[in-house]
C-alpha atoms as a PDB file:
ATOM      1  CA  UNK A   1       0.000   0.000   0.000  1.00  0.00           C
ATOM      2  CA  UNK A   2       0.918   3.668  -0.712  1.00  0.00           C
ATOM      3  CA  UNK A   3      -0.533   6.742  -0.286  1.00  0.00           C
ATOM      4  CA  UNK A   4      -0.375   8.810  -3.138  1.00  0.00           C
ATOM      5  CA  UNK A   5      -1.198  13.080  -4.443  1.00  0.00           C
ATOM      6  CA  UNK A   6      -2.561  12.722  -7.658  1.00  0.00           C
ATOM      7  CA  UNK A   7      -3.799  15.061 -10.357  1.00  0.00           C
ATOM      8  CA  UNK A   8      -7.875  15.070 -10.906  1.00  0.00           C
ATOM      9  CA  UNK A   9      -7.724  16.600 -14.363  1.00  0.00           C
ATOM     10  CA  UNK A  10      -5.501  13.585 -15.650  1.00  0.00           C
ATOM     11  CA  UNK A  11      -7.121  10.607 -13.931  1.00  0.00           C
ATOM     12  CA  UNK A  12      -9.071   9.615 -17.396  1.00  0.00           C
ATOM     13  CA  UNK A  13      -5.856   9.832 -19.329  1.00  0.00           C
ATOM     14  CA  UNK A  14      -4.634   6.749 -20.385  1.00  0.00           C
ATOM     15  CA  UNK A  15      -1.817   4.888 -18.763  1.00  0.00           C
ATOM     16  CA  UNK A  16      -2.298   7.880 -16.016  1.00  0.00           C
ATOM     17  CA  UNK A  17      -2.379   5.930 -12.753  1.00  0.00           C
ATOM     18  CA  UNK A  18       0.154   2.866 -14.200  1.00  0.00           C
ATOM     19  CA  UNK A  19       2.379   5.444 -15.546  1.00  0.00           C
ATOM     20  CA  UNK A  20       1.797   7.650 -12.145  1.00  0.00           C
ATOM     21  CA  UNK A  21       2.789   4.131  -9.789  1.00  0.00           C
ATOM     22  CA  UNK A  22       5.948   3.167 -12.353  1.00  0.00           C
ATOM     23  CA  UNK A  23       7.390   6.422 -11.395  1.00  0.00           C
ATOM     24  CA  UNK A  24       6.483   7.574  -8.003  1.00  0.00           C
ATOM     25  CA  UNK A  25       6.448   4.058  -6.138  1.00  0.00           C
ATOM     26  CA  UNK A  26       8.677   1.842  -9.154  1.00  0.00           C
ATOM     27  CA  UNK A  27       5.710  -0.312  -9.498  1.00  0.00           C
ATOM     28  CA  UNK A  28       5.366  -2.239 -12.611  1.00  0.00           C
ATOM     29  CA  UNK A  29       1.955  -2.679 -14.010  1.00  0.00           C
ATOM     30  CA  UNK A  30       2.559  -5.223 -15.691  1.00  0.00           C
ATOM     31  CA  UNK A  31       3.752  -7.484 -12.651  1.00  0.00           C
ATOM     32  CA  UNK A  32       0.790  -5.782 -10.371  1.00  0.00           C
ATOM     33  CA  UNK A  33      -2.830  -5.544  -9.947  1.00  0.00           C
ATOM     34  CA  UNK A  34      -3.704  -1.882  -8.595  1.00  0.00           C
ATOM     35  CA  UNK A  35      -6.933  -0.589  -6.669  1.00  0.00           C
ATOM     36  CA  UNK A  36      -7.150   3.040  -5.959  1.00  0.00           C
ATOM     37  CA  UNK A  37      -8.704   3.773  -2.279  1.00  0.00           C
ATOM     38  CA  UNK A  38      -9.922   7.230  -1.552  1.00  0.00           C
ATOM     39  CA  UNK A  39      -7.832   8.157   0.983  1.00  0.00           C
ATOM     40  CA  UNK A  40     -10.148   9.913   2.958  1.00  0.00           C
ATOM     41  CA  UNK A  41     -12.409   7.462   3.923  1.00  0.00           C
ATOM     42  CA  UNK A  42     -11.178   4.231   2.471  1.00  0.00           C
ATOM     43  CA  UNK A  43     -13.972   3.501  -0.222  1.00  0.00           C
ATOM     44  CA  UNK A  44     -13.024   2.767  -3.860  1.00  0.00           C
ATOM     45  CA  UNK A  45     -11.704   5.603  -5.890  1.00  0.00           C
ATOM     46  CA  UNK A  46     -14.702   6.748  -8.017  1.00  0.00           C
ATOM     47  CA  UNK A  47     -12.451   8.340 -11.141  1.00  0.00           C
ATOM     48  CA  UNK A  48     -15.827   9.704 -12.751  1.00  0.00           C
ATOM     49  CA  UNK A  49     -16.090  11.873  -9.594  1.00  0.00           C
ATOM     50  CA  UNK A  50     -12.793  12.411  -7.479  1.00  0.00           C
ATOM     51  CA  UNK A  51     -12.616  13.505  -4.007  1.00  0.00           C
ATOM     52  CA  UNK A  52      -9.884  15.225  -4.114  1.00  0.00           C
ATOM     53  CA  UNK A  53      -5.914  13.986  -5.089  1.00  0.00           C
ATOM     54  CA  UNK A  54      -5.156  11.583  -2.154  1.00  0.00           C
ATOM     55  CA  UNK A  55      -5.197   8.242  -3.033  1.00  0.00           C
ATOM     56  CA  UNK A  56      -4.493   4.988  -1.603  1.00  0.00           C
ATOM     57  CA  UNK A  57      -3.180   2.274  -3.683  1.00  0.00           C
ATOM     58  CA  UNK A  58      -3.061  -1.287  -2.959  1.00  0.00           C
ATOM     59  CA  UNK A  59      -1.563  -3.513  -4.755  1.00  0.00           C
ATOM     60  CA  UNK A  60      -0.822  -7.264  -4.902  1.00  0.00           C
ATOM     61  CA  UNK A  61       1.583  -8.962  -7.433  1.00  0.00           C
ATOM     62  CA  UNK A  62      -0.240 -11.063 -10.244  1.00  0.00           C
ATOM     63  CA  UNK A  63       2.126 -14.070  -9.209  1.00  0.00           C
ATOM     64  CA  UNK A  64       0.538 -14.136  -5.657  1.00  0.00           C
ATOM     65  CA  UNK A  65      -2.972 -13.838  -7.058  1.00  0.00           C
ATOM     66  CA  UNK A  66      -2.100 -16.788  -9.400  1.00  0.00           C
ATOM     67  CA  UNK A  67      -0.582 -18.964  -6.661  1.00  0.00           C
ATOM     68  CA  UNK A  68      -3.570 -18.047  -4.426  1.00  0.00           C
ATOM     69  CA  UNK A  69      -6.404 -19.720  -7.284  1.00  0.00           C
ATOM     70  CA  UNK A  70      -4.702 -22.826  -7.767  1.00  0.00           C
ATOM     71  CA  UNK A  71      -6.919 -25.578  -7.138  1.00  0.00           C
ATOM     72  CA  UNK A  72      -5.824 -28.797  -5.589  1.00  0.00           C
END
């Protein structure tokens, strides 16, 4: 998890938020699956109407999600 300042006006730009967590946190995309929180209150980040530019994102790498679904 990291708490992030993002810009409103660019959230519907593509690659925004994957290009935004490569650079401020060295996240790949590729490797991760990303949820924005709103940081104020914890609830899912709604980009059609942002609260504001905190963010939370939580992340968990696609490996571990992978390893978690096996079925024996």
């Amino acid at each position: 998890m990291r708490h992030g300042e993002i810009d409103p006006r660019k959230i519907k730009e593509d690659d925004y938020i994957t290009e935004f967590a490569a650079k401020q946190f060295r996240i790949d995309p590729a490797t991760y699956s990303l949820a924005l929180l709103n940081a104020k209150n914890g609830s899912d980040f709604d980009s059609n109407e942002p609260d504001g530019d905190q963010v939370i994102f939580a992340g968990i790498p696609n490996e571990t999600i992978e390893e978690m679904q096996v079925w024996d």
